[in-house]
C-alpha atoms as a PDB file:
ATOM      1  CA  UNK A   1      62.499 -13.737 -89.263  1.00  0.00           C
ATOM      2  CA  UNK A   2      64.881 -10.813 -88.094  1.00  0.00           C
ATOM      3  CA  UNK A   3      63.010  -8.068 -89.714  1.00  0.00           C
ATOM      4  CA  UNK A   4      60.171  -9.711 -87.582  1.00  0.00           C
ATOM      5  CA  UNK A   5      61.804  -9.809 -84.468  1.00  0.00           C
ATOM      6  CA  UNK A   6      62.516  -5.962 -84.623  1.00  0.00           C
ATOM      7  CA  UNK A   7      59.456  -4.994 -85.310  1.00  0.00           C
ATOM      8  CA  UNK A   8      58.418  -6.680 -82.456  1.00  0.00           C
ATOM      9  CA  UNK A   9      60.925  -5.411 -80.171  1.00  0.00           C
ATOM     10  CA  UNK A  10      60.267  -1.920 -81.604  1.00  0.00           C
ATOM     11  CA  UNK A  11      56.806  -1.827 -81.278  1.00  0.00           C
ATOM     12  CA  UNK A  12      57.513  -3.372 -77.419  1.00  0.00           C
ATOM     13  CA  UNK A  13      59.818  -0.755 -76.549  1.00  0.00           C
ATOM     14  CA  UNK A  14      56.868   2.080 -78.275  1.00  0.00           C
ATOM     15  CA  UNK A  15      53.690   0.191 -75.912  1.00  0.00           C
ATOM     16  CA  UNK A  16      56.284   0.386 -73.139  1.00  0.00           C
ATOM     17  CA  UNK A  17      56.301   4.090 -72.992  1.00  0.00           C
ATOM     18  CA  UNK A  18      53.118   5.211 -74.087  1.00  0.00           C
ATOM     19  CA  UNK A  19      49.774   4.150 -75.490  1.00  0.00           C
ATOM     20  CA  UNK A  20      49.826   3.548 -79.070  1.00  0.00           C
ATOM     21  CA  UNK A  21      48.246   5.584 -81.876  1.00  0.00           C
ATOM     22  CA  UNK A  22      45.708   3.630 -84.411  1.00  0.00           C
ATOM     23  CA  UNK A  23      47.971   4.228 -87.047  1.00  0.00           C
ATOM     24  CA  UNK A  24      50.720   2.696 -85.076  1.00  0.00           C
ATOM     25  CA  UNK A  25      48.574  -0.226 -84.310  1.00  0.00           C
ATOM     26  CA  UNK A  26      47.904  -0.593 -87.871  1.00  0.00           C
ATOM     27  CA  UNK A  27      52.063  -0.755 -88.953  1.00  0.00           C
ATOM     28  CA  UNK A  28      52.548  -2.975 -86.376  1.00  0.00           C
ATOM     29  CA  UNK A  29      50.202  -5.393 -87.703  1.00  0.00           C
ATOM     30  CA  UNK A  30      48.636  -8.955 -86.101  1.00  0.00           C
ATOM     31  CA  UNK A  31      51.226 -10.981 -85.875  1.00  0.00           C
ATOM     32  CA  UNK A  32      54.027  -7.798 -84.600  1.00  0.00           C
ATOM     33  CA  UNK A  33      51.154  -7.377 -81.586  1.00  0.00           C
ATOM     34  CA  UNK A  34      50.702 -10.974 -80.568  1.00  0.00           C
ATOM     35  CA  UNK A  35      54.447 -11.235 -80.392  1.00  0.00           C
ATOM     36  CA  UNK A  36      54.833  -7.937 -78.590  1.00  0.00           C
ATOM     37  CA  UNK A  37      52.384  -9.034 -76.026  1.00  0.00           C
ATOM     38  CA  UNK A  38      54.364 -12.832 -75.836  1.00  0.00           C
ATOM     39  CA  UNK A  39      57.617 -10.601 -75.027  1.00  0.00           C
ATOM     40  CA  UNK A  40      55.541  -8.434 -72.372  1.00  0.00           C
ATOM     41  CA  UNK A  41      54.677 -11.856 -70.915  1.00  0.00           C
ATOM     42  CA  UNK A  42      58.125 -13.360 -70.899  1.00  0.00           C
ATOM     43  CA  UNK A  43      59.828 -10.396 -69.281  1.00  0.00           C
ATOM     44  CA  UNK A  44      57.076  -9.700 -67.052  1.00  0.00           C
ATOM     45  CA  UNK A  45      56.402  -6.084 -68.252  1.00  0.00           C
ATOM     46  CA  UNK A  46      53.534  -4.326 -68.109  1.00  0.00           C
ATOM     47  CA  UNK A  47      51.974  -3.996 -71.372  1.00  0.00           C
ATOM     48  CA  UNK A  48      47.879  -4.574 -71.619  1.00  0.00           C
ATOM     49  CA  UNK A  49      47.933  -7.594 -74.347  1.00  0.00           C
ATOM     50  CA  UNK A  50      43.655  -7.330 -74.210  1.00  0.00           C
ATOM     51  CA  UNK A  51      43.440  -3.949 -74.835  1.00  0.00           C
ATOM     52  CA  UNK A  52      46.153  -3.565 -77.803  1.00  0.00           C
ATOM     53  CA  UNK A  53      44.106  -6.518 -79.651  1.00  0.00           C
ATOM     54  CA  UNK A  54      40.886  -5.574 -78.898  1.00  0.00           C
ATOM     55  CA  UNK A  55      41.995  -1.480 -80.302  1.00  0.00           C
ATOM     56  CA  UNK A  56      43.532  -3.356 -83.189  1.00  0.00           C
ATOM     57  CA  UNK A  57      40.894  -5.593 -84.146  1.00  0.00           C
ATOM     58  CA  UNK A  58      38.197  -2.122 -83.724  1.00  0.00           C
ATOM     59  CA  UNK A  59      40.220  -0.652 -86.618  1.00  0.00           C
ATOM     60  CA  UNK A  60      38.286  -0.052 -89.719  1.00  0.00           C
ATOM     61  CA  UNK A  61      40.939  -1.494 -91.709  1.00  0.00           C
ATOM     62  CA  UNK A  62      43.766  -4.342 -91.007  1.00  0.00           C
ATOM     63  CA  UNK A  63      45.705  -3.835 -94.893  1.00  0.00           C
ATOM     64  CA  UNK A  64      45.942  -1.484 -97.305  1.00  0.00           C
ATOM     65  CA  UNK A  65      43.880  -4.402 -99.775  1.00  0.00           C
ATOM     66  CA  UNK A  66      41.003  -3.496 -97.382  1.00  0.00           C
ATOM     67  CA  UNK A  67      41.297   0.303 -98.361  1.00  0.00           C
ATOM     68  CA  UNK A  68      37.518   1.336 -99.822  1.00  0.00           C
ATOM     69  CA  UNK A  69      39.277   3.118-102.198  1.00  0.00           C
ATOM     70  CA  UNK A  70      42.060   2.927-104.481  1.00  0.00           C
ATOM     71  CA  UNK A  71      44.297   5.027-107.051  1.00  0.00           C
ATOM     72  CA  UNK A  72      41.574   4.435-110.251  1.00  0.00           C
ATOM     73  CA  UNK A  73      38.498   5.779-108.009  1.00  0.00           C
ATOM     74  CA  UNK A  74      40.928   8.951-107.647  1.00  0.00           C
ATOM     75  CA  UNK A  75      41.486   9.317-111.133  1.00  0.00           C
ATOM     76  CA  UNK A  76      37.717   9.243-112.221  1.00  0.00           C
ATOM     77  CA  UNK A  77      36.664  10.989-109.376  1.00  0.00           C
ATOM     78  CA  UNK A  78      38.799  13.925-111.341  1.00  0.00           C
ATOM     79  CA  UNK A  79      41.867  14.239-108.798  1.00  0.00           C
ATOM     80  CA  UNK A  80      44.827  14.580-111.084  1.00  0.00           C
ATOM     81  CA  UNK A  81      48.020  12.324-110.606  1.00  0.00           C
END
């Protein structure tokens, strides 16, 4: 629950100051953006809830599982460890 609670309140403090980066949006995860944007709402800040969701849920992946590739396809592709 704490290690939560920071991420949330880091990645409030990061869409407080500027627009975040895909890959940032990807860390962050779901459930570190909903809370965010329940924060934002509580303290009344200005922080665009509709438009970090709707850039997270445009990202090509949500997880490293969803990855189309993987380690193995490396190695038989012939890119040495």
């Amino acid at each position: 629950m704490r290690k939560q609670v920071a991420s949330i309140v880091d990645f409030f403090d990061l869409a407080s100051a500027q627009t975040p980066t895909s890959y940032e949006l990807f860390k962050a995860g779901a459930k570190t953006i909903a809370g965010t944007i329940d924060l934002a709402q509580l303290l009344g800040q200005p922080v665009d809830g509709s438009a970090l969701r709707n850039r997270y849920e445009l990202l090509p992946c949500h997880s490293v599982d969803e990855f189309a590739i993987n380690g193995d396809d490396l190695l038989n592709a012939g890119i040495p460890a």
